[in-house]
Every structure is written in structure tokens, then in C-alpha cells.
PDB file of N, CA and C in Angstrom:
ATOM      1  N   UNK A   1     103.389  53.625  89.142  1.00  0.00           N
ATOM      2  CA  UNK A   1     102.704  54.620  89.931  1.00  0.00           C
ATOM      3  C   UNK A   1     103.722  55.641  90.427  1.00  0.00           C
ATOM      4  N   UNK A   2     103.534  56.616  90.044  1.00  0.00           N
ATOM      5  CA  UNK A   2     104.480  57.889  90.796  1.00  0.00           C
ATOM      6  C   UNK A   2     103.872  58.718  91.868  1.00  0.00           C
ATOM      7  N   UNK A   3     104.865  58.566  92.866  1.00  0.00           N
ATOM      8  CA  UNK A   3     105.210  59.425  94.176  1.00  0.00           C
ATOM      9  C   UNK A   3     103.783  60.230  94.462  1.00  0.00           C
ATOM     10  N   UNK A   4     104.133  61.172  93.362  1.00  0.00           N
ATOM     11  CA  UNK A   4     102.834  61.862  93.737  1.00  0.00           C
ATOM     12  C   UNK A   4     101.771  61.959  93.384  1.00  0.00           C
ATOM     13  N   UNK A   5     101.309  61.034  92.900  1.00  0.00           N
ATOM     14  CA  UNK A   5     100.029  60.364  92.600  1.00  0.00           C
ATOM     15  C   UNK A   5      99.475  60.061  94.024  1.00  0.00           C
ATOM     16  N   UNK A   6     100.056  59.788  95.150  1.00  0.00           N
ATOM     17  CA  UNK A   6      99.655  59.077  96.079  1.00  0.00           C
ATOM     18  C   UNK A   6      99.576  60.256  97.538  1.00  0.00           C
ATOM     19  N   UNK A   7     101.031  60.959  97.787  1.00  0.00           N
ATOM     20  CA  UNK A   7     101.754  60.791  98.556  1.00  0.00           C
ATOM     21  C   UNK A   7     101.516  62.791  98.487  1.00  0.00           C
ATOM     22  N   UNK A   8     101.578  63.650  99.543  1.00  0.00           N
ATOM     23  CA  UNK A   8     101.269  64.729  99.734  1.00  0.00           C
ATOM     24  C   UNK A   8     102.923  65.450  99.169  1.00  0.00           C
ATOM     25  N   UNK A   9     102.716  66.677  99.050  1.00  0.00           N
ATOM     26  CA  UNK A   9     103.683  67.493  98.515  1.00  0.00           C
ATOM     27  C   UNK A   9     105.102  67.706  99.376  1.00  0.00           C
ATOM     28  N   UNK A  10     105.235  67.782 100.771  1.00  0.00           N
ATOM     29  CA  UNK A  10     106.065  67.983 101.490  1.00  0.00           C
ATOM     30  C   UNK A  10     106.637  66.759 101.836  1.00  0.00           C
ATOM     31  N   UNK A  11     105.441  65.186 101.562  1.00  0.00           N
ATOM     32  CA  UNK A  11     106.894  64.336 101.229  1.00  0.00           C
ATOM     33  C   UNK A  11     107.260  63.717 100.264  1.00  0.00           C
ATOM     34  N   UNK A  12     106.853  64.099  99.092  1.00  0.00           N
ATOM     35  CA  UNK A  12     107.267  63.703  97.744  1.00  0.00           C
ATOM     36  C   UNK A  12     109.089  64.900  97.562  1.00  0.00           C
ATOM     37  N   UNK A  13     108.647  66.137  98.409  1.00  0.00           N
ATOM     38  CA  UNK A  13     109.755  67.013  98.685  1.00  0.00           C
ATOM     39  C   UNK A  13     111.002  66.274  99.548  1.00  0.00           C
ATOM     40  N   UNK A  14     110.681  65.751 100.369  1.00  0.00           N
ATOM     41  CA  UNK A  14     111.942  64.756 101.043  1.00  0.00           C
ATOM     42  C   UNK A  14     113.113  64.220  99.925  1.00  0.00           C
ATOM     43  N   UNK A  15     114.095  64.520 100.476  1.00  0.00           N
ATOM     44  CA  UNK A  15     115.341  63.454  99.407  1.00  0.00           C
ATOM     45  C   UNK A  15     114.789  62.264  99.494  1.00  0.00           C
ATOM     46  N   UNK A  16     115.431  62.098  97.793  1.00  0.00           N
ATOM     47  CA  UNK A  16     114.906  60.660  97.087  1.00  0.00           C
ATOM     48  C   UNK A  16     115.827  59.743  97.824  1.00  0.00           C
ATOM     49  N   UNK A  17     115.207  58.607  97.992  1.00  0.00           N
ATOM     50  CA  UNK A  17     115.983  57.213  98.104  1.00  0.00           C
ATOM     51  C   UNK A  17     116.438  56.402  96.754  1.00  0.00           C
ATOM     52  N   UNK A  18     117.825  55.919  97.303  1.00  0.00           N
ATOM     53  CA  UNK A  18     118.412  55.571  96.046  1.00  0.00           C
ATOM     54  C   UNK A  18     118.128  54.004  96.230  1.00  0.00           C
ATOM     55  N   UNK A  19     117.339  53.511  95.415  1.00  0.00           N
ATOM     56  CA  UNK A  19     116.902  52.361  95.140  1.00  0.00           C
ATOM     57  C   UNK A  19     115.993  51.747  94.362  1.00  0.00           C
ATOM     58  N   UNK A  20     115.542  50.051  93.963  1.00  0.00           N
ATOM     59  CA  UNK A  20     115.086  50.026  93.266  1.00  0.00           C
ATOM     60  C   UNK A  20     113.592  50.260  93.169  1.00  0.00           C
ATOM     61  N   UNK A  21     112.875  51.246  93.763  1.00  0.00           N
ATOM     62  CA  UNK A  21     112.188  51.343  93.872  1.00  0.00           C
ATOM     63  C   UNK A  21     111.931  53.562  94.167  1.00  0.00           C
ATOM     64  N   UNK A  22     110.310  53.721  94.210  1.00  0.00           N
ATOM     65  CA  UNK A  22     110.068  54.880  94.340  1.00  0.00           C
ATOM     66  C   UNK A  22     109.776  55.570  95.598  1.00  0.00           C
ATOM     67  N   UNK A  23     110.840  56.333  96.129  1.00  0.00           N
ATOM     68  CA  UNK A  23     111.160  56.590  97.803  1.00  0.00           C
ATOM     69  C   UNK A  23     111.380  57.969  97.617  1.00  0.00           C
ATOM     70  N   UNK A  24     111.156  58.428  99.081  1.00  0.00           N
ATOM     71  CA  UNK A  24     111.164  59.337  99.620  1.00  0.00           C
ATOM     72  C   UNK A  24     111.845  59.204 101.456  1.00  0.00           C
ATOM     73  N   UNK A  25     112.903  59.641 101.787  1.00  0.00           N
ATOM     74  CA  UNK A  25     113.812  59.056 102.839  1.00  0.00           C
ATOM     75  C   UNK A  25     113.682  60.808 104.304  1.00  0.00           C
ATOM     76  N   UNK A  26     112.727  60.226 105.300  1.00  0.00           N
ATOM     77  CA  UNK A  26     112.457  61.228 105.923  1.00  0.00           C
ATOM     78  C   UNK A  26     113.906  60.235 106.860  1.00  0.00           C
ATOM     79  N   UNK A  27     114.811  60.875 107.726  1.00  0.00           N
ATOM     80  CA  UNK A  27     116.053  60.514 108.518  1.00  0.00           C
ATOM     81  C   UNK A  27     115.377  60.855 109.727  1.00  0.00           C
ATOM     82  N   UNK A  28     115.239  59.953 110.519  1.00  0.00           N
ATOM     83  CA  UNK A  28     115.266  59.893 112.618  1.00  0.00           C
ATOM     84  C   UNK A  28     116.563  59.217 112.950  1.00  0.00           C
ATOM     85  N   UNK A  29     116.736  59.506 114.743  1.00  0.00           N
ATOM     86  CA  UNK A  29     117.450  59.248 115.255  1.00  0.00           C
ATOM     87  C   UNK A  29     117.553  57.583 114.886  1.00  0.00           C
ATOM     88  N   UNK A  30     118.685  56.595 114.894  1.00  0.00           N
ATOM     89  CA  UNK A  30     118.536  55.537 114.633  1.00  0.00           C
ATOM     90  C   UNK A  30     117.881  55.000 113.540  1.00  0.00           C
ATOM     91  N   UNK A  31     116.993  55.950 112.793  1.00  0.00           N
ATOM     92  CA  UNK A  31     115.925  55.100 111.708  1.00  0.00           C
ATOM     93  C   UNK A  31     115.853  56.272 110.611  1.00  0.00           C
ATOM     94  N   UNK A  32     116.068  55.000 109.608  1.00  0.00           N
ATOM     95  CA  UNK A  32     115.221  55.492 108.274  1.00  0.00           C
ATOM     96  C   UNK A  32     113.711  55.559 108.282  1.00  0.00           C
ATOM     97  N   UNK A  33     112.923  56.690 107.679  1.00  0.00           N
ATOM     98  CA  UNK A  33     111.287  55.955 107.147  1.00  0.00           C
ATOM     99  C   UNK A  33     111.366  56.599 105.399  1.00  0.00           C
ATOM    100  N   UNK A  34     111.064  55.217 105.041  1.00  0.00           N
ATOM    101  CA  UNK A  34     110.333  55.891 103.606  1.00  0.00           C
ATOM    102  C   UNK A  34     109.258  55.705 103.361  1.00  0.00           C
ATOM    103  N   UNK A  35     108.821  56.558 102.435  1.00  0.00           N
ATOM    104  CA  UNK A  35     107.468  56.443 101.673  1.00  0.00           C
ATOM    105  C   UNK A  35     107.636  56.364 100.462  1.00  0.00           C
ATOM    106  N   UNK A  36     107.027  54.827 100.280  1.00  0.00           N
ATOM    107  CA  UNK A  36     107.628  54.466  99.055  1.00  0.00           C
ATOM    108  C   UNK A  36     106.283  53.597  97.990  1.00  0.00           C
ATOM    109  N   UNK A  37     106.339  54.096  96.795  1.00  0.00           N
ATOM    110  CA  UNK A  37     105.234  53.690  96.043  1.00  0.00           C
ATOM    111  C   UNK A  37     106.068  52.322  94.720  1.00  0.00           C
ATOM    112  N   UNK A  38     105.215  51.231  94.409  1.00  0.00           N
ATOM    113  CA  UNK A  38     105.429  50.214  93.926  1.00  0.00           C
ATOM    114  C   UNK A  38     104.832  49.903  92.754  1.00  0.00           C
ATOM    115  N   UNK A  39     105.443  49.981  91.498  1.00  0.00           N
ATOM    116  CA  UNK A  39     104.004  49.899  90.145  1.00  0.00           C
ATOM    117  C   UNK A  39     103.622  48.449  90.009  1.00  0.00           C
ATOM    118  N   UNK A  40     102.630  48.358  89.770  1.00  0.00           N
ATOM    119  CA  UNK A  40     102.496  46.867  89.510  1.00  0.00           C
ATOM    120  C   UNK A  40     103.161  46.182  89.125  1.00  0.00           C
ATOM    121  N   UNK A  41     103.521  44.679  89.261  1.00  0.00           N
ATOM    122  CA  UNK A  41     104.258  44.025  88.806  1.00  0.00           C
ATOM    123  C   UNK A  41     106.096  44.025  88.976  1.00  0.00           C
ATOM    124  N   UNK A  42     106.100  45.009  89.930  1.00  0.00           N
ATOM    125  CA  UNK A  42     107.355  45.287  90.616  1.00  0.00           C
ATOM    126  C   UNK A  42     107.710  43.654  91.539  1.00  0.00           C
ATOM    127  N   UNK A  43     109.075  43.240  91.341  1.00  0.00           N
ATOM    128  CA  UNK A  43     109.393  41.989  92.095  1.00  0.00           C
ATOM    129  C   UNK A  43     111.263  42.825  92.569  1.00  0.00           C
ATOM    130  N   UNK A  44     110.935  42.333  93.887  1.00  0.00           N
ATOM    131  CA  UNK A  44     112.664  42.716  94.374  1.00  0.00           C
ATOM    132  C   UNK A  44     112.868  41.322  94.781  1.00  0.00           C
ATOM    133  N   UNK A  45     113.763  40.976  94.324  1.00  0.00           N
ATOM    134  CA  UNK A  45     114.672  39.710  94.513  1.00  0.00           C
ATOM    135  C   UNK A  45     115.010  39.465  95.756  1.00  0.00           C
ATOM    136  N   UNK A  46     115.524  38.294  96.208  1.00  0.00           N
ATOM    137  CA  UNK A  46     115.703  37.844  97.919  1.00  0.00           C
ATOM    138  C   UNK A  46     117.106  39.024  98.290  1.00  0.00           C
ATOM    139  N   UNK A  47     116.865  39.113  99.322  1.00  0.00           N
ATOM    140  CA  UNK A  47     118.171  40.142  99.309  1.00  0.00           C
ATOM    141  C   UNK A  47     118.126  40.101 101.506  1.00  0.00           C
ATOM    142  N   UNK A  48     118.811  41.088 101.878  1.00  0.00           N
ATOM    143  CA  UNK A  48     119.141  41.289 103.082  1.00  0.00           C
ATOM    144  C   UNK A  48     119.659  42.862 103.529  1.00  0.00           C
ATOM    145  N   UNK A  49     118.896  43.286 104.804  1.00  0.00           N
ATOM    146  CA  UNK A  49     119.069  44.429 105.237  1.00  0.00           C
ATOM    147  C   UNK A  49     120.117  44.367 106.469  1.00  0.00           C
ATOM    148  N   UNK A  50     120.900  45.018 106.716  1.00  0.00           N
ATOM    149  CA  UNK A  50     121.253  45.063 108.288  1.00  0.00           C
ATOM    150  C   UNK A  50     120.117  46.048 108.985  1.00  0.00           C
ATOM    151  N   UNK A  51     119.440  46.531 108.796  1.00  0.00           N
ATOM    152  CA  UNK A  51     118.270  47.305 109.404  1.00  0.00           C
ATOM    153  C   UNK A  51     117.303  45.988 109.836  1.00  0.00           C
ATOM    154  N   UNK A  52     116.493  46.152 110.831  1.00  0.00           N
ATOM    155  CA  UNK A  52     115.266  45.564 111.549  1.00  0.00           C
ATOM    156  C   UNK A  52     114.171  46.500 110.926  1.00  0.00           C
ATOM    157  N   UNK A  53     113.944  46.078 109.795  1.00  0.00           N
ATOM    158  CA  UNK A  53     112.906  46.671 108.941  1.00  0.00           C
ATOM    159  C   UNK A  53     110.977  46.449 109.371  1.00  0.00           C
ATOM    160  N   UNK A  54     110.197  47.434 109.551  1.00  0.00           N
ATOM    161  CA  UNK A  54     109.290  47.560 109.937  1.00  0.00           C
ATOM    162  C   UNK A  54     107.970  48.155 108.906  1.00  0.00           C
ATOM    163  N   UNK A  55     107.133  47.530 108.176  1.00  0.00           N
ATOM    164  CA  UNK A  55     106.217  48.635 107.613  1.00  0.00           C
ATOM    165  C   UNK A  55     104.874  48.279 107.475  1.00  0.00           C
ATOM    166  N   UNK A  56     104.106  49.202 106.972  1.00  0.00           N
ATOM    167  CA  UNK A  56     102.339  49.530 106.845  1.00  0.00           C
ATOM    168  C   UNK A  56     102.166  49.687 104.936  1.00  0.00           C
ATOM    169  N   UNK A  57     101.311  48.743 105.122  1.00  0.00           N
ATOM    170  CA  UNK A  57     100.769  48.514 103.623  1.00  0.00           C
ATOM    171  C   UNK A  57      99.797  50.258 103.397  1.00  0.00           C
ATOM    172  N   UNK A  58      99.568  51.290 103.103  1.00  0.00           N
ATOM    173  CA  UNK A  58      98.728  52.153 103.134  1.00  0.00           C
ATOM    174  C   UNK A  58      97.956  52.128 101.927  1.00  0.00           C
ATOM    175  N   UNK A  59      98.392  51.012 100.918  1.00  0.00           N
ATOM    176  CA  UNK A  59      97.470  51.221  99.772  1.00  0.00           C
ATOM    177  C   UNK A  59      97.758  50.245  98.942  1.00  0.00           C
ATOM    178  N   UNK A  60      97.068  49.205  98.629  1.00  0.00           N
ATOM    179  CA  UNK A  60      97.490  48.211  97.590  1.00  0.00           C
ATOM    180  C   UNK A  60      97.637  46.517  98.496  1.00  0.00           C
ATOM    181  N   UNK A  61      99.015  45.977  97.661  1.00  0.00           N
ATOM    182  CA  UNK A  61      99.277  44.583  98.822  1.00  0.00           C
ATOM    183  C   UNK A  61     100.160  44.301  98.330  1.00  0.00           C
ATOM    184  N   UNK A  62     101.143  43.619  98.912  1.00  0.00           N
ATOM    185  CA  UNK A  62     102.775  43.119  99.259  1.00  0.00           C
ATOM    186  C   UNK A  62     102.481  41.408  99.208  1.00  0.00           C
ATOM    187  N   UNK A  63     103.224  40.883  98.677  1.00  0.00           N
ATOM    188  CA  UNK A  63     103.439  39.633  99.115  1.00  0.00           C
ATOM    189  C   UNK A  63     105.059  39.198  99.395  1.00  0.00           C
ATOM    190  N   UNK A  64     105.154  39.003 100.146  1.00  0.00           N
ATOM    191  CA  UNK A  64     106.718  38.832 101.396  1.00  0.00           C
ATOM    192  C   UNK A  64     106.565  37.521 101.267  1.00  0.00           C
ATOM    193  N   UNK A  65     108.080  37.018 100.863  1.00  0.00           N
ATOM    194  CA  UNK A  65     108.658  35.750 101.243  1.00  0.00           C
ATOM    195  C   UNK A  65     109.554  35.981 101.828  1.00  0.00           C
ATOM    196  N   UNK A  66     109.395  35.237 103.358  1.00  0.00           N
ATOM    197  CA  UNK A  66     110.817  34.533 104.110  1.00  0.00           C
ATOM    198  C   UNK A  66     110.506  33.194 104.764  1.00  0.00           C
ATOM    199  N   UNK A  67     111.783  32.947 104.333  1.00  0.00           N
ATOM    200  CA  UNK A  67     111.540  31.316 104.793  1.00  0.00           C
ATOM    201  C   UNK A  67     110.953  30.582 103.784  1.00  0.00           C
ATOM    202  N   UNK A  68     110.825  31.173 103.059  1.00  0.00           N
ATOM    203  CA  UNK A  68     110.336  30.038 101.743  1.00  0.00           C
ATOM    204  C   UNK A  68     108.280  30.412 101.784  1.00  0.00           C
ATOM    205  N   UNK A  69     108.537  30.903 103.021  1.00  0.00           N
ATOM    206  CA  UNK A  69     106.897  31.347 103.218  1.00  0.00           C
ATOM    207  C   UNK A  69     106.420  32.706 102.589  1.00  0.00           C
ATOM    208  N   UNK A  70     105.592  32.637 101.576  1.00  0.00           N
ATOM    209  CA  UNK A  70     104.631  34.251 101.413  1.00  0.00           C
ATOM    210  C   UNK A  70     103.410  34.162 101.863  1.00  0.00           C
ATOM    211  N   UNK A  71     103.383  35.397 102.584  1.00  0.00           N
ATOM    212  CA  UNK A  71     102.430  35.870 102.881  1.00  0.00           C
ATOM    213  C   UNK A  71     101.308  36.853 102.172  1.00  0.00           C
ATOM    214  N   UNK A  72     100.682  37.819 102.118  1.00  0.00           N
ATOM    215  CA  UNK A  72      99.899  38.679 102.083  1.00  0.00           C
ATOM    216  C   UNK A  72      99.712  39.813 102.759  1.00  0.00           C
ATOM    217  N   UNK A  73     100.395  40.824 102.340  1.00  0.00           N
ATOM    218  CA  UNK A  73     100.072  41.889 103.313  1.00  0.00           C
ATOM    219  C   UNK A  73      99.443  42.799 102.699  1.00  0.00           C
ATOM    220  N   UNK A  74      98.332  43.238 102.948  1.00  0.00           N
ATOM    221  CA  UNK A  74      97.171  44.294 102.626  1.00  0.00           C
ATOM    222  C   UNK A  74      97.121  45.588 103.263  1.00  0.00           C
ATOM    223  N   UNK A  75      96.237  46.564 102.857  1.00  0.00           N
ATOM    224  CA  UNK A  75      96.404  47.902 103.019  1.00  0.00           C
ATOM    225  C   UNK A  75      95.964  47.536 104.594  1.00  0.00           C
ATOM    226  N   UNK A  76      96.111  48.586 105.357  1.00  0.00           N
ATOM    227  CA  UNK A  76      96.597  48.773 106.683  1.00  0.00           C
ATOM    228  C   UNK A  76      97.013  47.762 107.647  1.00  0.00           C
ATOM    229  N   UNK A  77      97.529  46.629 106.952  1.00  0.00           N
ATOM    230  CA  UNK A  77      98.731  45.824 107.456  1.00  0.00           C
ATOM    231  C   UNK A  77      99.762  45.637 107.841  1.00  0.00           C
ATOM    232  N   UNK A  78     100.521  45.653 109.164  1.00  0.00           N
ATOM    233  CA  UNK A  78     101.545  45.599 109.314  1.00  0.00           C
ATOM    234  C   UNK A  78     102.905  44.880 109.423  1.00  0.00           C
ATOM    235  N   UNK A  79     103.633  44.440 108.569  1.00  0.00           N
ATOM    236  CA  UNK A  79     104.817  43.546 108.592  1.00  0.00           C
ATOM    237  C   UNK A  79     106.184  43.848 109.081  1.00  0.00           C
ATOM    238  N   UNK A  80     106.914  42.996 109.575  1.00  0.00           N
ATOM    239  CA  UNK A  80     108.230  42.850 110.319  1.00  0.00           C
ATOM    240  C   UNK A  80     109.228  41.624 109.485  1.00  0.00           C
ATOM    241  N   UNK A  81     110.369  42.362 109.225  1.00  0.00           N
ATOM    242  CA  UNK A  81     111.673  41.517 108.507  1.00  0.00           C
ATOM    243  C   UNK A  81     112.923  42.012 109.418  1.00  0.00           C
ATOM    244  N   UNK A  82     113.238  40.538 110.190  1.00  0.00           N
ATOM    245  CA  UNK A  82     113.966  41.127 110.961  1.00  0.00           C
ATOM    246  C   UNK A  82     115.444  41.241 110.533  1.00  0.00           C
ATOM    247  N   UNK A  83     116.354  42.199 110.866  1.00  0.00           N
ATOM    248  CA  UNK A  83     117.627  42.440 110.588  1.00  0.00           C
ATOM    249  C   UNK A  83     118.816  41.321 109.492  1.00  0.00           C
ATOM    250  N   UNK A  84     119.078  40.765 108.945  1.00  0.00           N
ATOM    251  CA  UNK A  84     119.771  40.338 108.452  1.00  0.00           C
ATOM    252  C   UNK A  84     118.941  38.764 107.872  1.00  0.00           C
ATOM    253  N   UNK A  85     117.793  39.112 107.721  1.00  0.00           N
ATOM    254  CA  UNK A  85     117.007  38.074 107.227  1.00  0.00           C
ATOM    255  C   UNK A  85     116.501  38.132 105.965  1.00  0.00           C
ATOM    256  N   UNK A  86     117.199  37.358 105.287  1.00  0.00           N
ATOM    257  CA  UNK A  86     116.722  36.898 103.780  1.00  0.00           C
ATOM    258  C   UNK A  86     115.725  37.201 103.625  1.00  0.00           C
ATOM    259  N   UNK A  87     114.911  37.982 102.227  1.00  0.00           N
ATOM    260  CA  UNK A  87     113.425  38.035 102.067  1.00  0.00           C
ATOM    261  C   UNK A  87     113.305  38.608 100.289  1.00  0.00           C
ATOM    262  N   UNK A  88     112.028  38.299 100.069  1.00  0.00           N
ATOM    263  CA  UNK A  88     112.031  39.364  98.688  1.00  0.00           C
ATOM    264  C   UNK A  88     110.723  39.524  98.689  1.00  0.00           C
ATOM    265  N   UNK A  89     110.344  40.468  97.945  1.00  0.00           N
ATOM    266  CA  UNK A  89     108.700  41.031  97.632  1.00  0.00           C
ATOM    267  C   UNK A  89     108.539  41.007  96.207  1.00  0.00           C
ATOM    268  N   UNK A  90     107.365  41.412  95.892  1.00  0.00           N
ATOM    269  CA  UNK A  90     106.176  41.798  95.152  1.00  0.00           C
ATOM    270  C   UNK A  90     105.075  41.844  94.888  1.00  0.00           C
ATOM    271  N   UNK A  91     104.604  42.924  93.760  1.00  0.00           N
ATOM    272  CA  UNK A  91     104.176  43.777  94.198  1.00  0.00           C
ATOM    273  C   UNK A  91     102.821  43.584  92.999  1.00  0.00           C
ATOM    274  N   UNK A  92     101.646  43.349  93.268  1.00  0.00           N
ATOM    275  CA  UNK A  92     100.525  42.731  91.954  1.00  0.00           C
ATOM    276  C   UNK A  92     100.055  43.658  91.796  1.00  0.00           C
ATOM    277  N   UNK A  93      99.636  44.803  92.527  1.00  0.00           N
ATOM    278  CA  UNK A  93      99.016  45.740  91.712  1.00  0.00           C
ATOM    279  C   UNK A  93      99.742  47.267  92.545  1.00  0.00           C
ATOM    280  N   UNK A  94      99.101  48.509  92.092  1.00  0.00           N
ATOM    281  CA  UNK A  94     100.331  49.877  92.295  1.00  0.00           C
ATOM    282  C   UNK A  94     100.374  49.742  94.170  1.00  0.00           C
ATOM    283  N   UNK A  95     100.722  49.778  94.198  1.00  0.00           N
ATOM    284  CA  UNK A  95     101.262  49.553  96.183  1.00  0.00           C
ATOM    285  C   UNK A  95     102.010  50.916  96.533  1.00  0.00           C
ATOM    286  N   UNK A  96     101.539  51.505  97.376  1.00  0.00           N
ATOM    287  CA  UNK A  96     102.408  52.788  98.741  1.00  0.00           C
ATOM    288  C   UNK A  96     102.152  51.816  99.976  1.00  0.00           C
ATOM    289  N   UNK A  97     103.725  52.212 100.068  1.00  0.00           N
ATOM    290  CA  UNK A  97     103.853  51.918 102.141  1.00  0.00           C
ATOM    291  C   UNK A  97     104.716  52.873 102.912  1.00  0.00           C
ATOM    292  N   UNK A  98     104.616  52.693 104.054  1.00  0.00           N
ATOM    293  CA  UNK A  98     105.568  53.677 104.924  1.00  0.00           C
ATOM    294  C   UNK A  98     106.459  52.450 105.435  1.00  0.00           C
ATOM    295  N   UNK A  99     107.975  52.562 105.312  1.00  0.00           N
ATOM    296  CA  UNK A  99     108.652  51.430 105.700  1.00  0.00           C
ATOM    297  C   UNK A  99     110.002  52.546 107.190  1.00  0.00           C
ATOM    298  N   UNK A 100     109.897  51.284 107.992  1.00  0.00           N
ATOM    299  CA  UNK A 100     110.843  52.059 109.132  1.00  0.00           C
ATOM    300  C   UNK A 100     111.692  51.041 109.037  1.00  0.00           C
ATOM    301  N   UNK A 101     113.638  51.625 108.694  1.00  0.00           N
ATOM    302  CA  UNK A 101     114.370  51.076 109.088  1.00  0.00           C
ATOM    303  C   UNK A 101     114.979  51.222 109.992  1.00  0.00           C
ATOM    304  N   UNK A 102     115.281  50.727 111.075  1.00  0.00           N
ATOM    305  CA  UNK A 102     115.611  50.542 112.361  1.00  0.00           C
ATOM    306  C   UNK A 102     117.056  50.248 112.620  1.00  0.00           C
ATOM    307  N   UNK A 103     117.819  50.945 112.620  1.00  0.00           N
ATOM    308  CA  UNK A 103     119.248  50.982 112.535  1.00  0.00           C
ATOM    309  C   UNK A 103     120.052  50.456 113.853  1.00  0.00           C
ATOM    310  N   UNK A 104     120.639  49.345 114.139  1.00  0.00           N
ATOM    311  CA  UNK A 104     121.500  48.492 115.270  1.00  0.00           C
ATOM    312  C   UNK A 104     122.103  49.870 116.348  1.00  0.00           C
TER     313      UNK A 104
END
């Protein structure tokens, strides 16, 4: 699924985020937000942020493992991965979210 298939013109215009995935990196004080779209069948491996990562499912669904636990997160759902905590996703069908990283 691409960017702007989903996602309005002024923030598909935002600098890209460099990652494995399809972003758009608006910069606040202390925080990242992206808007970021997921094609089906997208899997990110367990990994770790130093950010206190925050986000909203706006279209599609996430399934989050931490702790050995997955969950389900659905369109206007909100999930929390806190700072230096192991986790990985994916992604079953095309998925957009708005993700806030929250910088120490």
C-alpha cells in the first residue's frame, strides 16, 4: 500500500522516514510522529526503541508481541510500547497508523 493511497498530500510531502517500512516523519519538541502505511503481510522482527513509543491504528490491524503476548490492535485503537522494550509486529492486511515517538 503506498503513502498516498491513504494519507493527504501535505503529509505524504513531509520527509521520508528511513525505515523498514512506509513513513512520513512530521518532528515536535521531544517527539517524532509518523504516518506510516503497512502492505500486507509486512512482519518487523523483535527489535527495541529508546523512544516511549505511542500509536493509533487509523486503518487496518496490527498484531504486537511483547512479552511473548500478541495482541490485536484495530482501527481506532490505541497501543503503548514502552521505551526500551522488546516487541515486533505484523501486519495481515494494508494497515496506516499515526505512531508518536516520545523522546527521554
Amino acid at each position: 500500500m503506498a503513502l498516498s493511497d491513504y494519507y493527504p498530500k501535505q503529509i505524504c510531502d513531509l520527509p521520508k522516514f528511513s525505515g523498514q517500512f512506509d513513513a512520513r516523519k512530521l518532528e515536535a519538541h521531544n517527539c517524532d510522529v509518523l504516518f506510516a502505511t503497512y502492505s500486507a503481510g509486512t512482519i518487523i522482527e523483535p527489535h527495541r526503541h529508546e523512544t516511549d513509543n505511542v500509536g493509533v491504528i487509523t486503518k487496518g490491524e496490527l498484531l504486537l508481541t511483547i512479552d511473548g503476548k500478541t495482541v490485536t490492535i484495530g482501527t481506532g485503537q490505541w497501543y503503548h510500547v514502552p521505551a526500551e522494550k522488546e516487541h515486533s509486529a505484523e501486519f495481515s492486511e494494508d494497515t496506516c497508523e499515526i505512531e508518536f515517538w516520545f523522546k527521554s
